[in-house]
Structures are given as structure tokens and as C-alpha cells.
Protein backbone atom coordinates (compact mmCIF):
# COMPACT_ATOMS: atom_id res chain seq x y z
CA UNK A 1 0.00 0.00 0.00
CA UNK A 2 1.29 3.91 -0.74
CA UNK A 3 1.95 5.53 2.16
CA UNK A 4 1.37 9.25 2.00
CA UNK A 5 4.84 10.25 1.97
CA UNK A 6 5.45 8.64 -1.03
CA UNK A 7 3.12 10.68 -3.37
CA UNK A 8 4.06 13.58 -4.76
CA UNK A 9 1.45 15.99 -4.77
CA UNK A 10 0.76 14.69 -0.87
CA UNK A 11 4.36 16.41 -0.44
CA UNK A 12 3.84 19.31 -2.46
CA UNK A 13 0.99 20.26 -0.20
CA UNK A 14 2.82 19.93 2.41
CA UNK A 15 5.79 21.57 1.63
CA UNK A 16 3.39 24.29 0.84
CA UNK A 17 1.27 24.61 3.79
CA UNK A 18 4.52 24.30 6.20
CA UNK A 19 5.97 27.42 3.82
CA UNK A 20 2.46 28.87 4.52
CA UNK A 21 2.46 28.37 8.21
CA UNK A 22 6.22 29.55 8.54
CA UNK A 23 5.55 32.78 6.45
CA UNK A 24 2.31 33.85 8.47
CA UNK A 25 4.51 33.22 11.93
CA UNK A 26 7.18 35.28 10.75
CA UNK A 27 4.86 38.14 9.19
CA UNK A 28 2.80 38.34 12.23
CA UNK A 29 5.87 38.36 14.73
CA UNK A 30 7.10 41.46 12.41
CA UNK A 31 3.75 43.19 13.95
CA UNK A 32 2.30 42.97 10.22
CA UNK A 33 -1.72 42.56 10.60
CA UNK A 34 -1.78 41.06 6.95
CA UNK A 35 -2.46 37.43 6.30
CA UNK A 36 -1.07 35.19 3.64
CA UNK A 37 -4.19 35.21 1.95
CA UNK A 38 -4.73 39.30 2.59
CA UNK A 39 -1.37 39.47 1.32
CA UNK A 40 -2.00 37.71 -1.78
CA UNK A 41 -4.92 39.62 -2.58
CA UNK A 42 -3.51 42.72 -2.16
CA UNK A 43 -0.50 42.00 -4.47
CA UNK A 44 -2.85 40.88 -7.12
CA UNK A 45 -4.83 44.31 -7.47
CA UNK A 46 -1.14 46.22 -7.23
CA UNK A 47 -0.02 44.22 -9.96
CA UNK A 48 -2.97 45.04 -11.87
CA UNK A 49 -5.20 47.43 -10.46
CA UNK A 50 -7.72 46.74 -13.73
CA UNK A 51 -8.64 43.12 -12.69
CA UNK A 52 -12.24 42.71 -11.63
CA UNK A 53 -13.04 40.89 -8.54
CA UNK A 54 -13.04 37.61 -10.62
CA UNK A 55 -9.45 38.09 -11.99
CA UNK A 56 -8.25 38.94 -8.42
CA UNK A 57 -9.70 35.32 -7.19
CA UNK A 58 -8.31 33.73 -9.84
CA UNK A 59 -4.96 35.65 -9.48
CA UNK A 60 -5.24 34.10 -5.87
CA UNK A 61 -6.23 31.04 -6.17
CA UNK A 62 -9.30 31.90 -4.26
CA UNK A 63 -12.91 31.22 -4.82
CA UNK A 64 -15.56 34.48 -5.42
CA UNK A 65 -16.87 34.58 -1.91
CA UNK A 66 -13.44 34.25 -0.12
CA UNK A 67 -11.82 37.21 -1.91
CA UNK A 68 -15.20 39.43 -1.43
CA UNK A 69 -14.74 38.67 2.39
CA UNK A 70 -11.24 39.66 2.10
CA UNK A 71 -11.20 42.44 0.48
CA UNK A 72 -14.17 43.41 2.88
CA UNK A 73 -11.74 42.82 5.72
CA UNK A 74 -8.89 44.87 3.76
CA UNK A 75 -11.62 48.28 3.13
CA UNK A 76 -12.19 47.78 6.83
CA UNK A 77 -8.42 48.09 8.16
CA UNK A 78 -7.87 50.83 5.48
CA UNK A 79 -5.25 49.08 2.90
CA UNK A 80 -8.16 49.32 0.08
CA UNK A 81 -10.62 51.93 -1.12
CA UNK A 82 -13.55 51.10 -2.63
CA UNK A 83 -16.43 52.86 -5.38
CA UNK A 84 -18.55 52.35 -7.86
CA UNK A 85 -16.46 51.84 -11.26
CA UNK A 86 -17.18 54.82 -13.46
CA UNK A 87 -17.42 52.68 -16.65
CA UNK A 88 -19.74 50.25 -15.04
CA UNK A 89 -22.03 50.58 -11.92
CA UNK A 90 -22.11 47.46 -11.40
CA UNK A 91 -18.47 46.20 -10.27
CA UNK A 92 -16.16 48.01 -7.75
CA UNK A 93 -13.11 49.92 -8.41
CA UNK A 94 -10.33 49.17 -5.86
CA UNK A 95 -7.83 51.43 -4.77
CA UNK A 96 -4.88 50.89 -2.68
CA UNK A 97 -4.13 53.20 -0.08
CA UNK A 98 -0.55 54.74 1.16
CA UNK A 99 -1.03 52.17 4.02
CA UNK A 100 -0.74 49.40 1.52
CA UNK A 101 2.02 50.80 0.01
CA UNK A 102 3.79 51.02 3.05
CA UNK A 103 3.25 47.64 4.10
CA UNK A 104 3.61 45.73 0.99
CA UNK A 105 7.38 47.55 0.51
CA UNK A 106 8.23 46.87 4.81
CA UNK A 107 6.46 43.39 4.24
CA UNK A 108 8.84 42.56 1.29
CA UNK A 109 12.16 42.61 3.35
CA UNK A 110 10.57 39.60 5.40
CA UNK A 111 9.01 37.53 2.34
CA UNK A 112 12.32 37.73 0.35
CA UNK A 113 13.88 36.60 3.94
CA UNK A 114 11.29 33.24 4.15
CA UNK A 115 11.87 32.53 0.68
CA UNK A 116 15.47 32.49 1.09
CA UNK A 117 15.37 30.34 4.15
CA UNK A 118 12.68 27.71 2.99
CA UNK A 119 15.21 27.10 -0.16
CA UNK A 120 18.16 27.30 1.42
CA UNK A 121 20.33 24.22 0.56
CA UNK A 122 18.84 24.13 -2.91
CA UNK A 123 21.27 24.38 -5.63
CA UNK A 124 20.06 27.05 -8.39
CA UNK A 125 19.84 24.07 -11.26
CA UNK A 126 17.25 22.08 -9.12
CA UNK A 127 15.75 25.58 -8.14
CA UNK A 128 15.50 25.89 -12.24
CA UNK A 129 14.47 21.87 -12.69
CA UNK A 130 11.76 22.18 -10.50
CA UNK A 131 10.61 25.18 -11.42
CA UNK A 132 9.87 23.59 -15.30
CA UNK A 133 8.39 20.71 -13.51
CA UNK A 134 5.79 22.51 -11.80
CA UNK A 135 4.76 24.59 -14.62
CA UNK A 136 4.69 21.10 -16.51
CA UNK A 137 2.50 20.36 -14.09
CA UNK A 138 -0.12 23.21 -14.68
CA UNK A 139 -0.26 22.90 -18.15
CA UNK A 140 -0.93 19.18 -18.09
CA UNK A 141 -3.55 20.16 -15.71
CA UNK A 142 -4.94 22.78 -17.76
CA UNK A 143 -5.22 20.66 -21.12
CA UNK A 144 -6.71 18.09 -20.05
């Protein structure tokens, strides 16, 4: 019988929920109130302040109703400000405030820090092999 350990995408979860849990620790001892997920959110309407609420989900790998709470949660603390699109009353424009700015640039400095530490001991060709194999990955995903 296959024990758990032994499948890959069992691993790859976990590697990426330990990464998860190891990030949040560190951001929240920093005093950050951001969470992964907040985080992720936030970065997607920076990168492209255009994307409507559907892009930013699926820029997050989040379903609909988690990123409206979120971003909810992110007008409330004052990192996004929100009003009616002018092109379309129907869908939100979202803003990011100088708070956001502010904590995305201090927040970097600790995220480049955990990424650096959770790869540590992996040499930059297996960085770059795994990095193909992964996107492998998606697209196989995606074709079929």
C-alpha cells in the first residue's frame, strides 16, 4: 500500500502549507496585521489594479466569496478603497491606499527573507528543474 509520503502531490501540499504556516509566523511576529491570503490579494490588485473581482480570485487562487470577504476585511483596516467603477455601476473599483504601500514595501524585506530560508540548501539548477516541472504540471492540468 502507498503511504502518504510517497506521493508527490501529498508532499507538495505539504511543503506548501509548512511554507504557509512559517511565512504567516514570521509576518505576524514582524507586527504585520496582513495574512497570507490578505497578502495575496492585495498584491494581485497592485499588480494590476484593472482586474475585476473575478481576476483577483483567480490571481489568488481563491474562490468568489473568499476574496469578497477579504477584500471586505482589507476596506475595513484601510489598505483598500472602494467605489462604484465609473465605466460600469455594477463592479467596484479598488484602490490601494498609502497604508498598503507602506506595508507591501516593509512586508517585502521579510518575504524575500522566508523565501530564502525555505530554499536554502537548494542548488540554483534544481531551483531551475523544479521550477519547469511545476509549470509542466499546470499545463498538463490545464489541457486536459
Amino acid at each position: 500500500m502507498e503511504k502518504l509520503d510517497d506521493i508527490l502531490f501529498y508532499q507538495l501540499d505539504k511543503a506548501i502549507r509548512t511554507y504557509r504556516q512559517f511565512a504567516q509566523h514570521r509576518i505576524m511576529s514582524a507586527g504585520f496585521e496582513l495574512t497570507i491570503d490578505q497578502w495575496l490579494v492585495l498584491q494581485a490588485i497592485v499588480d494590476d489594479p484593472n482586474r475585476n473581482q473575478q481576476e483577483v480570485a483567480e490571481a489568488a487562487f481563491k474562490d468568489f466569496a473568499s476574496v469578497t470577504r477579504i477584500i471586505e476585511l482589507l476596506v475595513k483596516k484601510g489598505f483598500l478603497n472602494r467605489s462604484i467603477h465609473p465605466d460600469d455601476r455594477r463592479r467596484f473599483l479598488l484602490t490601494p491606499t498609502e497604508k498598503t504601500d507602506r506595508e507591501l514595501a516593509n512586508i517585502r524585506s521579510i518575504t524575500m527573507q522566508n523565501r530564502k530560508t525555505a530554499l536554502k540548501g537548494i542548488p540554483e539548477a534544481d531551483f531551475d528543474c523544479l521550477h519547469q516541472c511545476l509549470n509542466q504540471i499546470i499545463n498538463n492540468c490545464k489541457k486536459s
